[in-house]
N, C-alpha and C. Protein backbone atom coordinates (compact mmCIF):
# COMPACT_ATOMS: atom_id res chain seq x y z
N UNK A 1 12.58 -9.85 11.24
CA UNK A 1 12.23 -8.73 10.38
C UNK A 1 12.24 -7.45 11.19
N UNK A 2 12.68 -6.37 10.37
CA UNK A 2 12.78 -5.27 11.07
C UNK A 2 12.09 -3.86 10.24
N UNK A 3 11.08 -2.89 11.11
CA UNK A 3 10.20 -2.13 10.07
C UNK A 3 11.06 -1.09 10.79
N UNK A 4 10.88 -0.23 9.72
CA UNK A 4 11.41 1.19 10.19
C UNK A 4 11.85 2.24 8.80
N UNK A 5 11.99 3.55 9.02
CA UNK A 5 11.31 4.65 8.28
C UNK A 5 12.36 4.72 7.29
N UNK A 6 11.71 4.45 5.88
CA UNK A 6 12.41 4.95 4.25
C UNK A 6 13.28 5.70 4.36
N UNK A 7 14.55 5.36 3.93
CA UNK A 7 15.61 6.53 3.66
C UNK A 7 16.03 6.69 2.36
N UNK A 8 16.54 8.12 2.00
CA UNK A 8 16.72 8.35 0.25
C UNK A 8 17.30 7.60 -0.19
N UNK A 9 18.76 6.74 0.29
CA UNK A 9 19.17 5.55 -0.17
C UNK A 9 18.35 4.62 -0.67
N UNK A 10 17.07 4.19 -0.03
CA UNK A 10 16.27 2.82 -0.43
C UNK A 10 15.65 3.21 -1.68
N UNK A 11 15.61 4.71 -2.11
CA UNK A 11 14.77 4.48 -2.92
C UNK A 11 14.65 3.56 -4.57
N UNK A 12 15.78 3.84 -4.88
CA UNK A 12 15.69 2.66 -5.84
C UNK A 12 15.95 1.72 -5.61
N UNK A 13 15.67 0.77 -4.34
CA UNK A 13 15.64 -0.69 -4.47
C UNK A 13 13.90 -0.95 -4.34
N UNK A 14 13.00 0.36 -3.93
CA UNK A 14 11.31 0.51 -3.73
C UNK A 14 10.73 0.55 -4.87
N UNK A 15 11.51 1.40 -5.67
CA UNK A 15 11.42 0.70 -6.97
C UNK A 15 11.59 -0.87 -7.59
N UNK A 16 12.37 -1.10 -7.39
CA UNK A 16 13.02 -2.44 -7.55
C UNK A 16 12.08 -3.51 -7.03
N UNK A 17 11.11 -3.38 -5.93
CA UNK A 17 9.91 -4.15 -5.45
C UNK A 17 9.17 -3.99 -6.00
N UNK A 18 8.81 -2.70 -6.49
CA UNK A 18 7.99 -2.59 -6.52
C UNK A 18 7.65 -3.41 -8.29
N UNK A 19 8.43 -3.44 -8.68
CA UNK A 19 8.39 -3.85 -10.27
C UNK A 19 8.35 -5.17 -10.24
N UNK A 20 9.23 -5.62 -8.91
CA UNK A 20 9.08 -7.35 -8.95
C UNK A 20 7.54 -8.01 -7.96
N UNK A 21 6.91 -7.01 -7.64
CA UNK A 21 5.56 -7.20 -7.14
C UNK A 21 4.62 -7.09 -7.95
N UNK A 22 4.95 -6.50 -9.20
CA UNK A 22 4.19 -6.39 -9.85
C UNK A 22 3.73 -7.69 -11.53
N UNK A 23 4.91 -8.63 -11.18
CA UNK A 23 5.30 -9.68 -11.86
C UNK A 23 3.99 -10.39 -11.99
N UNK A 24 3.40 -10.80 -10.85
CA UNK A 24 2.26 -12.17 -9.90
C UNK A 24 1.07 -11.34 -11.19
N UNK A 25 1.04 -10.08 -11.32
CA UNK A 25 -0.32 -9.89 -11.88
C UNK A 25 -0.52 -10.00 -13.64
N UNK A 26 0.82 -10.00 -13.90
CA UNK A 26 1.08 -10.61 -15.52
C UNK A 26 0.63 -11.83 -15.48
N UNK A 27 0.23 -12.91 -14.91
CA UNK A 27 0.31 -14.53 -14.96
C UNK A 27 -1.30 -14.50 -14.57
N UNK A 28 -2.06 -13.48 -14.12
CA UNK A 28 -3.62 -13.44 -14.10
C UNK A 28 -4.13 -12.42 -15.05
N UNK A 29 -3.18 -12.13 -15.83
CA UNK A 29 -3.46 -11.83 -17.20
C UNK A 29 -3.82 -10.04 -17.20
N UNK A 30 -3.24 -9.37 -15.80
CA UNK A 30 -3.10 -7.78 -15.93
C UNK A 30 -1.64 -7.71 -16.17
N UNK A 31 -1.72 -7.35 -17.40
CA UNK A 31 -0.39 -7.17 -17.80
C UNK A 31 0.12 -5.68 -18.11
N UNK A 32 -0.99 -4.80 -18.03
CA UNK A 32 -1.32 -3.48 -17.83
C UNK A 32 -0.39 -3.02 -16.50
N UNK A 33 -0.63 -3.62 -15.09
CA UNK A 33 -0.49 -3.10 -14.00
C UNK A 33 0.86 -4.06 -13.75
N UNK A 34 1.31 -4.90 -14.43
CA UNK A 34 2.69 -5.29 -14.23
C UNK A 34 3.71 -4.59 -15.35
N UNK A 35 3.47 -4.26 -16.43
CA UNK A 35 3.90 -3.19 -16.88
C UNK A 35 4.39 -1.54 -16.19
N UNK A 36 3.40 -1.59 -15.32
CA UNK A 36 3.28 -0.06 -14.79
C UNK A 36 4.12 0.37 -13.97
N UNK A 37 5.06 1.49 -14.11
CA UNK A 37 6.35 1.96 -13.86
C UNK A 37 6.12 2.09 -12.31
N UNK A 38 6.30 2.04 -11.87
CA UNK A 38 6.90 2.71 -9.97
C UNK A 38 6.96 3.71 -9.79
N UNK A 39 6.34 4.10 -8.90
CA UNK A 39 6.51 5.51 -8.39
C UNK A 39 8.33 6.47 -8.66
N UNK A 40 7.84 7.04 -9.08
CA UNK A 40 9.37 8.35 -9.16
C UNK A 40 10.43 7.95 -8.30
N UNK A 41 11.32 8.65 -8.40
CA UNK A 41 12.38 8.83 -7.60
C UNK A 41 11.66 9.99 -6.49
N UNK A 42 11.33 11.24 -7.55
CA UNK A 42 10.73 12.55 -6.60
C UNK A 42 9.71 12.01 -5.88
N UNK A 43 8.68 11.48 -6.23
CA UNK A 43 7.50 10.48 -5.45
C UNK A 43 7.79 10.31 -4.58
N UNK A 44 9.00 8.92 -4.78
CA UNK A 44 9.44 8.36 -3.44
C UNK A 44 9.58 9.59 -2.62
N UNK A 45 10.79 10.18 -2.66
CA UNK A 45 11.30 11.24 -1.91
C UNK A 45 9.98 11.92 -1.61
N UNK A 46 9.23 12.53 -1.82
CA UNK A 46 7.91 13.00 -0.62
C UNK A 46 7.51 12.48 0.16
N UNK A 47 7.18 11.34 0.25
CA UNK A 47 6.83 10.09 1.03
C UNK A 47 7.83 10.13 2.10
N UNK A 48 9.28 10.09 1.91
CA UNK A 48 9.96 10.00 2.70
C UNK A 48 10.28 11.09 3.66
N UNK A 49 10.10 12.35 2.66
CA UNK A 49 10.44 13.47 3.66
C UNK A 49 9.34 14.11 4.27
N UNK A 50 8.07 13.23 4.12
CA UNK A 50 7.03 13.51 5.08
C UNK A 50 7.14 12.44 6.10
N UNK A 51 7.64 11.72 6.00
CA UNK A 51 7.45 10.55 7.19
C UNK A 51 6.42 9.72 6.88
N UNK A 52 5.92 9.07 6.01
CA UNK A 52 4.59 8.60 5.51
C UNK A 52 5.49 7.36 4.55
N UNK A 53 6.81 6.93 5.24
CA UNK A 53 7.41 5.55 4.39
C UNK A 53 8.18 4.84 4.86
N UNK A 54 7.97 3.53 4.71
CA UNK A 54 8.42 2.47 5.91
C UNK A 54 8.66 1.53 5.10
N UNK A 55 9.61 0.71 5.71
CA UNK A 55 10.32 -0.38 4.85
C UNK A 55 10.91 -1.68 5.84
N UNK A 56 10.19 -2.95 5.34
CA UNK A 56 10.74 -4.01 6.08
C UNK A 56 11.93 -4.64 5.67
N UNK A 57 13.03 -5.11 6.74
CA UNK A 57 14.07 -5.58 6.07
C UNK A 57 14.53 -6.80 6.85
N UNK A 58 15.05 -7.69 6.29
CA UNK A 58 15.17 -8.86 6.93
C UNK A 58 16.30 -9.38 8.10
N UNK A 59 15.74 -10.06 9.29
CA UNK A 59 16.91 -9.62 10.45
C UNK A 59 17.87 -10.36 9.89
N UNK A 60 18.87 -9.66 10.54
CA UNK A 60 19.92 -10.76 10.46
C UNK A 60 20.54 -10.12 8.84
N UNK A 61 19.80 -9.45 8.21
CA UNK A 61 19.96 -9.23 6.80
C UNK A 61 21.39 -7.93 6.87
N UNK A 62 21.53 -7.32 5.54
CA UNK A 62 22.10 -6.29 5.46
C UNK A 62 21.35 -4.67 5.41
N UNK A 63 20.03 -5.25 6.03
CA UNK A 63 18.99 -3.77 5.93
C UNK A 63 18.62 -3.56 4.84
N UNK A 64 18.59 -4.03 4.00
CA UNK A 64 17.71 -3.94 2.67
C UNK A 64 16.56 -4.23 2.83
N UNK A 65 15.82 -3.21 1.93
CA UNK A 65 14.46 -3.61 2.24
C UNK A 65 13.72 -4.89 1.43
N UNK A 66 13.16 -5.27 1.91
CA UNK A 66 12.22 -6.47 1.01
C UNK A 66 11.07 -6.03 1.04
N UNK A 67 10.11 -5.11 1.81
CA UNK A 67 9.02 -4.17 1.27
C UNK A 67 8.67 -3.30 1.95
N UNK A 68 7.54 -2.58 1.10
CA UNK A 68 7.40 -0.92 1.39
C UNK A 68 6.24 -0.36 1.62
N UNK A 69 6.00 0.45 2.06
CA UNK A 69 4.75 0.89 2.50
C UNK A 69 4.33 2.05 2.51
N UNK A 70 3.77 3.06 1.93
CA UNK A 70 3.71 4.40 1.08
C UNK A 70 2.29 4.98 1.80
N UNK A 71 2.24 6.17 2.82
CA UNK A 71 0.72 6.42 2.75
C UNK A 71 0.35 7.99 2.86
N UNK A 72 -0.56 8.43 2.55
CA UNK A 72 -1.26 9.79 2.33
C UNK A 72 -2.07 9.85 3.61
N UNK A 73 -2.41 10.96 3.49
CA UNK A 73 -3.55 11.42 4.51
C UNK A 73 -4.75 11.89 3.78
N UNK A 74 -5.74 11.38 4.16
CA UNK A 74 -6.90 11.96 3.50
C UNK A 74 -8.05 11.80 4.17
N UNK A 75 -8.95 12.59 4.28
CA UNK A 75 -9.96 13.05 5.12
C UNK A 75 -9.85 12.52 6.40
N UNK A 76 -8.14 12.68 7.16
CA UNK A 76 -8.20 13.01 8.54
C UNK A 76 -7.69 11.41 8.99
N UNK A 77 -7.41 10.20 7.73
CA UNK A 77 -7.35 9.38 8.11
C UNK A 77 -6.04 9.02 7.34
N UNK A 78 -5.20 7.95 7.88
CA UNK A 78 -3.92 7.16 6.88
C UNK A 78 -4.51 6.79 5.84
N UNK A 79 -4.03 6.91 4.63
CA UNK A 79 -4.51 6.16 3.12
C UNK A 79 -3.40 5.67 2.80
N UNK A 80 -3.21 4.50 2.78
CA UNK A 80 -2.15 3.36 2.48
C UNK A 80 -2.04 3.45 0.70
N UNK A 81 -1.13 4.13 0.02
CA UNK A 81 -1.10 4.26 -1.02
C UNK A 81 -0.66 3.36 -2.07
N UNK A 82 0.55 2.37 -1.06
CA UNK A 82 1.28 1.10 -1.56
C UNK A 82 2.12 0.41 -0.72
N UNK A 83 1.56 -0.97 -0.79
CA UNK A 83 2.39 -1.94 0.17
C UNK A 83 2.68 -2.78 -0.82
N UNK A 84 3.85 -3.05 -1.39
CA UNK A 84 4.72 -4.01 -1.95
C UNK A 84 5.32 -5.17 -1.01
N UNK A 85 5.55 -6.28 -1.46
CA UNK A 85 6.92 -7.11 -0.75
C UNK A 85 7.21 -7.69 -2.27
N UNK A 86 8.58 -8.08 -1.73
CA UNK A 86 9.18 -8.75 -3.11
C UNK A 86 8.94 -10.41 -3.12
N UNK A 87 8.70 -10.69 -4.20
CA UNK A 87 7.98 -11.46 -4.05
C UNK A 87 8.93 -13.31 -3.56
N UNK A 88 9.84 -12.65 -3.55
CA UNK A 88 11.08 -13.52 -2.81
C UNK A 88 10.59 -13.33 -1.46
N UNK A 89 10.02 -12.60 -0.70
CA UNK A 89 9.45 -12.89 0.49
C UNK A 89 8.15 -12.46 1.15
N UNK A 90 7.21 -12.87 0.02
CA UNK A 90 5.68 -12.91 -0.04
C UNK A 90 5.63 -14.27 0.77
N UNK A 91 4.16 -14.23 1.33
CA UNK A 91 3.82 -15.09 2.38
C UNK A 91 4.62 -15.26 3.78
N UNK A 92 5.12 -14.17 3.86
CA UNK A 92 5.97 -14.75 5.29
C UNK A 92 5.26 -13.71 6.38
N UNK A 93 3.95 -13.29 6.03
CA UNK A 93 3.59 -12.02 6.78
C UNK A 93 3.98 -10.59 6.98
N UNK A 94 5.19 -10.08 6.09
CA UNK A 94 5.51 -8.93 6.06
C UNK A 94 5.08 -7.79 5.46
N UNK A 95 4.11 -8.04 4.95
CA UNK A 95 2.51 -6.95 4.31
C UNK A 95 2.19 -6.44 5.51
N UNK A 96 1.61 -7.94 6.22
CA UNK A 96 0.22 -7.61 7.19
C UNK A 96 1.26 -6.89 8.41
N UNK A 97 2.47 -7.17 8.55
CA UNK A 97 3.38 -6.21 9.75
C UNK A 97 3.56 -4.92 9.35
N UNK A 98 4.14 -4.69 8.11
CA UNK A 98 3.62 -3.23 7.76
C UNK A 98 2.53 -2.53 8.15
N UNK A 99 1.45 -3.51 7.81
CA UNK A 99 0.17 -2.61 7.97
C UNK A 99 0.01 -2.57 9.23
N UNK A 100 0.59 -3.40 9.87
CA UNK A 100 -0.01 -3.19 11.93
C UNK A 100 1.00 -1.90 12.30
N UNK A 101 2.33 -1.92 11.82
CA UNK A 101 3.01 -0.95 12.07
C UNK A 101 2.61 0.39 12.11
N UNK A 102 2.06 0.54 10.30
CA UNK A 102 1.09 1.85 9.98
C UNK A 102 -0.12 1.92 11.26
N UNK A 103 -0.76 1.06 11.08
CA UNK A 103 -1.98 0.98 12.45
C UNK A 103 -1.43 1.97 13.11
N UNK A 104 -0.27 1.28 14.16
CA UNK A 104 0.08 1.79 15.29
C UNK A 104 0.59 3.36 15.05
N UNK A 105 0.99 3.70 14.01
CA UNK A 105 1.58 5.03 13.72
C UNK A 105 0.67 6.01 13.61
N UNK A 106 -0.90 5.48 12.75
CA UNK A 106 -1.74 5.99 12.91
C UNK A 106 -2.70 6.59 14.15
N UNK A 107 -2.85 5.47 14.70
CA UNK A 107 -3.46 5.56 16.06
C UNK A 107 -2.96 6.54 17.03
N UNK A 108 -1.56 6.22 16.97
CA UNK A 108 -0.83 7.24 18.32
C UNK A 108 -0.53 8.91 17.40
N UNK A 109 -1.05 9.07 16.26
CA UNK A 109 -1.09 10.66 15.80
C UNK A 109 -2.49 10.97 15.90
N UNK A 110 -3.42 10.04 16.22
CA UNK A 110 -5.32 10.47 16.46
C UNK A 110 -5.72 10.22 15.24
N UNK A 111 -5.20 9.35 14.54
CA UNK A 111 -6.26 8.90 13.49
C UNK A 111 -7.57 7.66 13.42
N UNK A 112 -8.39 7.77 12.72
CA UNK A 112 -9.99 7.20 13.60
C UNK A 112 -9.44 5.60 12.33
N UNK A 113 -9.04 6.12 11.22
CA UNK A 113 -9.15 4.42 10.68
C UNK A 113 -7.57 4.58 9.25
N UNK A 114 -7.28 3.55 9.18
CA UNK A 114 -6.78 3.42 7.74
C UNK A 114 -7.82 3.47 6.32
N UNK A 115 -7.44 3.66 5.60
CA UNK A 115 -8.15 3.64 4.05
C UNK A 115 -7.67 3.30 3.24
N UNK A 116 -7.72 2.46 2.02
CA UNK A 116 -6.83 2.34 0.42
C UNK A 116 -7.98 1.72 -0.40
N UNK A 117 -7.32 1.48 -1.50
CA UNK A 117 -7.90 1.33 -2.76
C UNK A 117 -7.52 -0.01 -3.34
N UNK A 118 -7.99 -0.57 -3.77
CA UNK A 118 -7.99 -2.22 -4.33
C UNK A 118 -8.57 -2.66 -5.22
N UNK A 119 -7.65 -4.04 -5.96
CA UNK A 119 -8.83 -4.63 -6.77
C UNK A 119 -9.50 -5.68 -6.02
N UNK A 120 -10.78 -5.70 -6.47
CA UNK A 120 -11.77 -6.74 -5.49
C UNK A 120 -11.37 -8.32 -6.33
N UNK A 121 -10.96 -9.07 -7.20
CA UNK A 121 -10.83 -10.00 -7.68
C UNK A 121 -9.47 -10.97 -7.23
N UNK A 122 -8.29 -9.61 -6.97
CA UNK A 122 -6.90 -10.47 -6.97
C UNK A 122 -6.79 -10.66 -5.58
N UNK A 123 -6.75 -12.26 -5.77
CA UNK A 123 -6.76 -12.47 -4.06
C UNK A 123 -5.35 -12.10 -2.75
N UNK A 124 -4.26 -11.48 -3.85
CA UNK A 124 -3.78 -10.47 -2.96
C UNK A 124 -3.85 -9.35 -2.43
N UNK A 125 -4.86 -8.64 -2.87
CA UNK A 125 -5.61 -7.88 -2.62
C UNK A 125 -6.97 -7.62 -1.75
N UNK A 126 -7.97 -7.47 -2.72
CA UNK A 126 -9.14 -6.87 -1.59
C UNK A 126 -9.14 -8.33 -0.55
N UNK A 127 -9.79 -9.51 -1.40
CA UNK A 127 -9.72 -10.67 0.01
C UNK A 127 -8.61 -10.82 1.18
N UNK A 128 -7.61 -10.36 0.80
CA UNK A 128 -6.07 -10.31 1.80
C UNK A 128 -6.25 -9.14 2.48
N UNK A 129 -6.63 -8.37 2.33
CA UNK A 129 -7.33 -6.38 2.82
C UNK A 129 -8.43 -7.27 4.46
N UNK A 130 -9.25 -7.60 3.55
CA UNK A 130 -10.37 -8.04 4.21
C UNK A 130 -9.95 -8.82 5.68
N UNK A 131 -8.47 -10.21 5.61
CA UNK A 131 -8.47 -10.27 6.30
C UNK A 131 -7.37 -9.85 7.42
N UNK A 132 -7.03 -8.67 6.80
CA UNK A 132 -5.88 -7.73 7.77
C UNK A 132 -7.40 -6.90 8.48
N UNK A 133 -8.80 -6.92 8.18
CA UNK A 133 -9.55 -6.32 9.07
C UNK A 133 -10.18 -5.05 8.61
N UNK A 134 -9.84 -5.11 7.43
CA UNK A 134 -10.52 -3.62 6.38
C UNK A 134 -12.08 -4.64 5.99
N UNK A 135 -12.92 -3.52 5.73
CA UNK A 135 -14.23 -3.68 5.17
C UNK A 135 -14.38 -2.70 3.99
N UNK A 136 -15.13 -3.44 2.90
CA UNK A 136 -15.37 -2.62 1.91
C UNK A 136 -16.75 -1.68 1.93
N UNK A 137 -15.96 -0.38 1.54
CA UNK A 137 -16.82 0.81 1.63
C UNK A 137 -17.69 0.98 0.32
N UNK A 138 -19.27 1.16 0.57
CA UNK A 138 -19.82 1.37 -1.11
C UNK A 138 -20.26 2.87 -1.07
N UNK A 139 -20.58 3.31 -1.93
CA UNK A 139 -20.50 4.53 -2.73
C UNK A 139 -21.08 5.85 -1.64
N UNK A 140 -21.91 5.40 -0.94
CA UNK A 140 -22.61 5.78 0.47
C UNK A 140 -21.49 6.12 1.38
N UNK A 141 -20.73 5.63 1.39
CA UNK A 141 -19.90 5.58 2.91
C UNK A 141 -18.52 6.28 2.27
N UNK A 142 -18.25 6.48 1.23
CA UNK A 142 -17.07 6.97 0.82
C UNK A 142 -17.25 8.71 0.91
N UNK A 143 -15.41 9.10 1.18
CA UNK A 143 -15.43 10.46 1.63
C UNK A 143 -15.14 11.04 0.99
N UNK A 144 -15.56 12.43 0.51
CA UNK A 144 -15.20 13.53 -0.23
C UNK A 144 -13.80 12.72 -0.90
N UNK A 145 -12.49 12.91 -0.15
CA UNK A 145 -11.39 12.29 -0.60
C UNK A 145 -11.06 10.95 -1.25
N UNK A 146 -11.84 9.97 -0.74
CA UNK A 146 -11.54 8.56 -1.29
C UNK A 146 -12.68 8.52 -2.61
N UNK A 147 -13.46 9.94 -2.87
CA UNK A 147 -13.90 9.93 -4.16
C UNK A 147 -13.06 10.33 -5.27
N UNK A 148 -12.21 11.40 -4.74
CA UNK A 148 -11.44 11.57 -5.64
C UNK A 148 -10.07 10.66 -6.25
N UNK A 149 -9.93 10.07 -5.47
CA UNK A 149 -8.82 9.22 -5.14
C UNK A 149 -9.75 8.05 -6.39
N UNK A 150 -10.66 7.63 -6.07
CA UNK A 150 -11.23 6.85 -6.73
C UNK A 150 -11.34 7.33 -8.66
N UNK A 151 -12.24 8.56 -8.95
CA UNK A 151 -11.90 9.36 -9.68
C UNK A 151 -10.85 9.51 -10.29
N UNK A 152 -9.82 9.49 -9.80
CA UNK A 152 -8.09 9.76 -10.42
C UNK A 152 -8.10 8.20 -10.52
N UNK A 153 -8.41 7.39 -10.06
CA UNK A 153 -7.71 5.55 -10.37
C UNK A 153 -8.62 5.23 -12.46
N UNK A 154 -10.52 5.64 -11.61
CA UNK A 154 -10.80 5.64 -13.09
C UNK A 154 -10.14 6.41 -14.09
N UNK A 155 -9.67 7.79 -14.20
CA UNK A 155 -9.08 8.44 -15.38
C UNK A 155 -7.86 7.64 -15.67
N UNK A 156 -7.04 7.06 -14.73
CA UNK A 156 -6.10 6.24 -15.41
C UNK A 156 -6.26 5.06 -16.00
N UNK A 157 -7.30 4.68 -15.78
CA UNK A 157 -7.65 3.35 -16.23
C UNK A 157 -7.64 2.10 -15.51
N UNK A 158 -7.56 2.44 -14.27
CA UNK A 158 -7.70 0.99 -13.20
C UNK A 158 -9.19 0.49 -13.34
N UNK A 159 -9.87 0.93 -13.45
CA UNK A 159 -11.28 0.94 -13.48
C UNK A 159 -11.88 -0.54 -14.45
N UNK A 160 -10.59 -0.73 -15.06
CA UNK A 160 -10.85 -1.71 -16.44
C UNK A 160 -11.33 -3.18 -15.46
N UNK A 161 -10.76 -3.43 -14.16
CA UNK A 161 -10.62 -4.40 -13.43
C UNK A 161 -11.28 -3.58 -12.21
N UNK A 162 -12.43 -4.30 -11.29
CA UNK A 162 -13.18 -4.17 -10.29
C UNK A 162 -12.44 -3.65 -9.06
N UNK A 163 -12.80 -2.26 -8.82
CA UNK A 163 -11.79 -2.07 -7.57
C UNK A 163 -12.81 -1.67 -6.39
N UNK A 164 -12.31 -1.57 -5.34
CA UNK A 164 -13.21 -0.99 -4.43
C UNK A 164 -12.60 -0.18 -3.24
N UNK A 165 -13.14 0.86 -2.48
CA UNK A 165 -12.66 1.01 -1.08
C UNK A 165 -12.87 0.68 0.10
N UNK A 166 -11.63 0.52 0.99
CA UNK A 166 -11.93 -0.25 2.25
C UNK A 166 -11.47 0.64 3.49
N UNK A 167 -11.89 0.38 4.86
CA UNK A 167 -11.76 0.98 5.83
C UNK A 167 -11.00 0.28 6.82
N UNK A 168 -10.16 0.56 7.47
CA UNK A 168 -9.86 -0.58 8.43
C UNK A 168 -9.90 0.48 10.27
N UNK A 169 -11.31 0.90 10.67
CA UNK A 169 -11.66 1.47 11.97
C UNK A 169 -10.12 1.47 12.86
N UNK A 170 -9.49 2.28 13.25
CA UNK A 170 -8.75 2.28 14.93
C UNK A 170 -8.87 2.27 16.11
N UNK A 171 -10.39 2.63 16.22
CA UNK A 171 -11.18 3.23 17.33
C UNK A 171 -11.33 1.76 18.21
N UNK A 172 -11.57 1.86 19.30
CA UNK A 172 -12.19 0.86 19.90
C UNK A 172 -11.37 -0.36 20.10
């Protein structure tokens, strides 16, 4: 496997994950959030032309990506906005390499931790968060930013299903 930085070409195949990642959550009965369109074309493209998008592709492969990894900055820290894999190559660890990748990208620009947003129930999610080394943040510990962030998930309606925020420290 090989990680390395989103180009405008990929973007509609990030799409293309991103819709077939979103399959697994129709069959636990969110059919809401497997419905739910993919980020833009323009989307993508910010992401990319900030440097904030990374894409794993399989060695040996033709460089296509099989998944993606989308993140913001917010209160001084990486906010992992979306990690997809397709689900043709879920379980092979190419989430959790993304996210060490981001780590490392983070770390060496002086950032103190990662951050994102989750549902606490789908065990690809917050429990899979948990054991890439994130802890969940309660209402106390959340920042100006990951309130709003939170805020914008309830007005859309994520809120319908238990979400929470998590931290994953760099320091130390």
């Amino acid at each position: 496997m090989r990680i390395r930085a989103a180009r405008t070409g990929d973007l509609t195949r990030l799409q293309d994950i991103e819709r077939a990642a979103g399959e697994p959550f129709r069959v636990i009965g969110m059919t809401e959030i497997a419905d739910d369109e993919p980020p833009s074309i323009d989307q993508l493209s910010e992401y990319v032309e900030a440097g904030r998008a990374w894409v794993a592709t399989v060695a040996g492969g033709a460089d296509v990506p099989v998944a993606y990894l989308i993140a913001d900055l917010i209160d001084g820290n990486l906010h992992i906005e979306q990690v997809s894999v397709d689900p043709a190559h879920a379980r092979q660890g190419i989430g959790r390499r993304l996210i060490e990748h981001v780590a490392d990208y983070a770390r060496g620009a002086g950032m103190p931790a990662l951050t994102l947003t989750t549902f606490v129930d789908v065990p690809w999610n917050a429990p899979y968060y948990r054991r890439c080394g994130f802890v969940d943040l309660d209402g106390d510990t959340l920042t100006e930013g990951l309130r709003a962030v939170r805020d914008h998930e309830a007005a859309i309606g994520l809120d319908r299903w238990p979400r929470v925020c998590m931290r994953r420290d760099l320091r130390g």
